[in-house]
C-alpha atoms as a PDB file:
ATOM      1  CA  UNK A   1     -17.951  -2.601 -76.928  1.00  0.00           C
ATOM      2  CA  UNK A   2     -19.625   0.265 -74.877  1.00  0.00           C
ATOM      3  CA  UNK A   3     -19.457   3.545 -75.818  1.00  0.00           C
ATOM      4  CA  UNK A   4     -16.287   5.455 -73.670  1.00  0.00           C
ATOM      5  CA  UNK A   5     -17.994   9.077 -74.264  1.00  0.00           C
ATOM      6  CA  UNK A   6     -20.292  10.175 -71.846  1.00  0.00           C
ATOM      7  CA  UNK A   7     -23.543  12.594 -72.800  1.00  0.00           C
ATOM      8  CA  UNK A   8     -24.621  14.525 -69.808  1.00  0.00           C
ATOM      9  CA  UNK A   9     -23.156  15.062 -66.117  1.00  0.00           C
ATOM     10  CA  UNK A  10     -19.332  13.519 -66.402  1.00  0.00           C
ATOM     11  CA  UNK A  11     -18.682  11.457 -63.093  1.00  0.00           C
ATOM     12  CA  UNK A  12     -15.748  12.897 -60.824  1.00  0.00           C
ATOM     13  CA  UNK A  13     -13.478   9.617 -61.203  1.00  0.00           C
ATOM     14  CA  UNK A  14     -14.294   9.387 -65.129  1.00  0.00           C
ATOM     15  CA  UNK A  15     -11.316   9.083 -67.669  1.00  0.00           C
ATOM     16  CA  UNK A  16     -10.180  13.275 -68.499  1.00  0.00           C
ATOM     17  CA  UNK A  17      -7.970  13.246 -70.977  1.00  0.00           C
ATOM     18  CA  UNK A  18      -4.864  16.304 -71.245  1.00  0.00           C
ATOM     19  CA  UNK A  19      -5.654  18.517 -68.775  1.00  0.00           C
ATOM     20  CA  UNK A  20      -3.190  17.646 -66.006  1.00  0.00           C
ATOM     21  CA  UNK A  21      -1.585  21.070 -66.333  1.00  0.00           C
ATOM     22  CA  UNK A  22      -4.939  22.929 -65.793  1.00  0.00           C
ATOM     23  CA  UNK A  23      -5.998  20.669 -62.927  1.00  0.00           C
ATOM     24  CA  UNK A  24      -2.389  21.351 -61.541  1.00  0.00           C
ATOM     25  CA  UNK A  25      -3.013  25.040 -61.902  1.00  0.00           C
ATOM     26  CA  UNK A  26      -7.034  24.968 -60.712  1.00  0.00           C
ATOM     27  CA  UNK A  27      -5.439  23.020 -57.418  1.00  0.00           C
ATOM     28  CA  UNK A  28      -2.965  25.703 -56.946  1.00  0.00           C
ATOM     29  CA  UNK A  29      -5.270  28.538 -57.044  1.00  0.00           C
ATOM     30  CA  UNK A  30      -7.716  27.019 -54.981  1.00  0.00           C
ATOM     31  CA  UNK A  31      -5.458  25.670 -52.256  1.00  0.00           C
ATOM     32  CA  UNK A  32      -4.232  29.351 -52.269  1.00  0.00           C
ATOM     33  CA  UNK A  33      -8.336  30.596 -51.955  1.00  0.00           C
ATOM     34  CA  UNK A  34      -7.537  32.300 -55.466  1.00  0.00           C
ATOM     35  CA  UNK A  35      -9.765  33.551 -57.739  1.00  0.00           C
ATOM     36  CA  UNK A  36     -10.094  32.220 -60.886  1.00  0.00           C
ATOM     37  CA  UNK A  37     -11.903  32.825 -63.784  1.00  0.00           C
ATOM     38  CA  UNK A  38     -12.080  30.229 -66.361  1.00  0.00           C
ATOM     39  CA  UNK A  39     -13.015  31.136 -70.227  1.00  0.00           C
ATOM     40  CA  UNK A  40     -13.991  28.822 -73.312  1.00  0.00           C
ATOM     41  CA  UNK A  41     -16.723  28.048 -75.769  1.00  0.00           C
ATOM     42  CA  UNK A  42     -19.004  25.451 -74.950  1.00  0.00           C
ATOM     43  CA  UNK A  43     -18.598  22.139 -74.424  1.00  0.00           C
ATOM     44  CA  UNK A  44     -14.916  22.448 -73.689  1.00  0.00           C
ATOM     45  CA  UNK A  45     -14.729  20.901 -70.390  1.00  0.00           C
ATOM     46  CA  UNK A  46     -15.019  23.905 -67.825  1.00  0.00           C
ATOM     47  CA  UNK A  47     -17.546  22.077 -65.340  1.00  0.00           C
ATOM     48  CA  UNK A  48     -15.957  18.874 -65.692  1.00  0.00           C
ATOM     49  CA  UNK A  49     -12.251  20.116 -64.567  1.00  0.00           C
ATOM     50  CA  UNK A  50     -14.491  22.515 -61.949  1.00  0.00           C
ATOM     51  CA  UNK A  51     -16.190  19.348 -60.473  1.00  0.00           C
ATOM     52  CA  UNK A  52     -12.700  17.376 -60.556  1.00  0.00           C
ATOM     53  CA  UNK A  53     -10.781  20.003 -58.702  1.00  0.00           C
ATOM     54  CA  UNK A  54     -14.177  20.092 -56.490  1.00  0.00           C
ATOM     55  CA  UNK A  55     -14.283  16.211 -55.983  1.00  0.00           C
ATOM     56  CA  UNK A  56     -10.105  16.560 -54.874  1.00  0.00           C
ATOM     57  CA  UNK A  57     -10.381  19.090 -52.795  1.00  0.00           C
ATOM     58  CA  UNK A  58     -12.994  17.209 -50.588  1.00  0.00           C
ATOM     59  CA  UNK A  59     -10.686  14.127 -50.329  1.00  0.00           C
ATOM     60  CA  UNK A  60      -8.242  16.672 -49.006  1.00  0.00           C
ATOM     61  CA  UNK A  61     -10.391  17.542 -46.045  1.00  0.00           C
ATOM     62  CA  UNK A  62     -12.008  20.887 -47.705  1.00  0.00           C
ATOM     63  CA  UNK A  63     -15.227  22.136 -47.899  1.00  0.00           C
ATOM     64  CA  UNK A  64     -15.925  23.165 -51.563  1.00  0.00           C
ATOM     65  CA  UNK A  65     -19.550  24.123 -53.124  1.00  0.00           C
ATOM     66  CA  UNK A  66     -20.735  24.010 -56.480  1.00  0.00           C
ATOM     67  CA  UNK A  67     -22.481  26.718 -57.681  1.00  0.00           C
ATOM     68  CA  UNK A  68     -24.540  27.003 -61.755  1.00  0.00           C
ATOM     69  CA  UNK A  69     -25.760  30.497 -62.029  1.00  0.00           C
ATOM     70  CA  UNK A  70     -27.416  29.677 -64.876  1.00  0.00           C
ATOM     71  CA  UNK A  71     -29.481  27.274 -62.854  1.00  0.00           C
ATOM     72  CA  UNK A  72     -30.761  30.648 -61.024  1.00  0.00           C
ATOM     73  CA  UNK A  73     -33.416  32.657 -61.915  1.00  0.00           C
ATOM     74  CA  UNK A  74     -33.320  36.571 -61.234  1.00  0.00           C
ATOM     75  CA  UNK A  75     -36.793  38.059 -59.873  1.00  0.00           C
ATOM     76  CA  UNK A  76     -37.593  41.567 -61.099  1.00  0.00           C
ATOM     77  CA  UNK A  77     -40.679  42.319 -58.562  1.00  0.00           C
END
């Protein structure tokens, strides 16, 4: 039997489990150009349900970036 938990980057179209009212929400908001701030410990699931209503919003025809601050680094010069 393989192993149904994913380690690393979770694929768009992968199994994501109770969160149909925040994805709801998230679709909402952004549909409205809302901003939203979303707040949790790590590991929780923030950039998966951020990629999902990402990969969704594209089928729908709109133009939606990704971006990881922490992935940027700040030059004091």
């Amino acid at each position: 039997m393989n192993n149904p938990f994913v380690l690393g980057a979770i694929p768009p179209g992968a199994p994501f489990c109770n969160r149909s009212k925040e994805l709801k929400e998230l679709m909402s908001y952004s549909e409205s150009n809302a901003n939203v701030v979303l707040y949790s410990p790590r590991r929780y699931g923030k950039t998966s349900l951020t990629k999902r209503v990402q990969s969704i919003l594209v089928d729908k025809g709109f133009i939606a970036i990704y971006i990881d601050p922490q992935a940027c680094q700040a030059r004091l010069n």
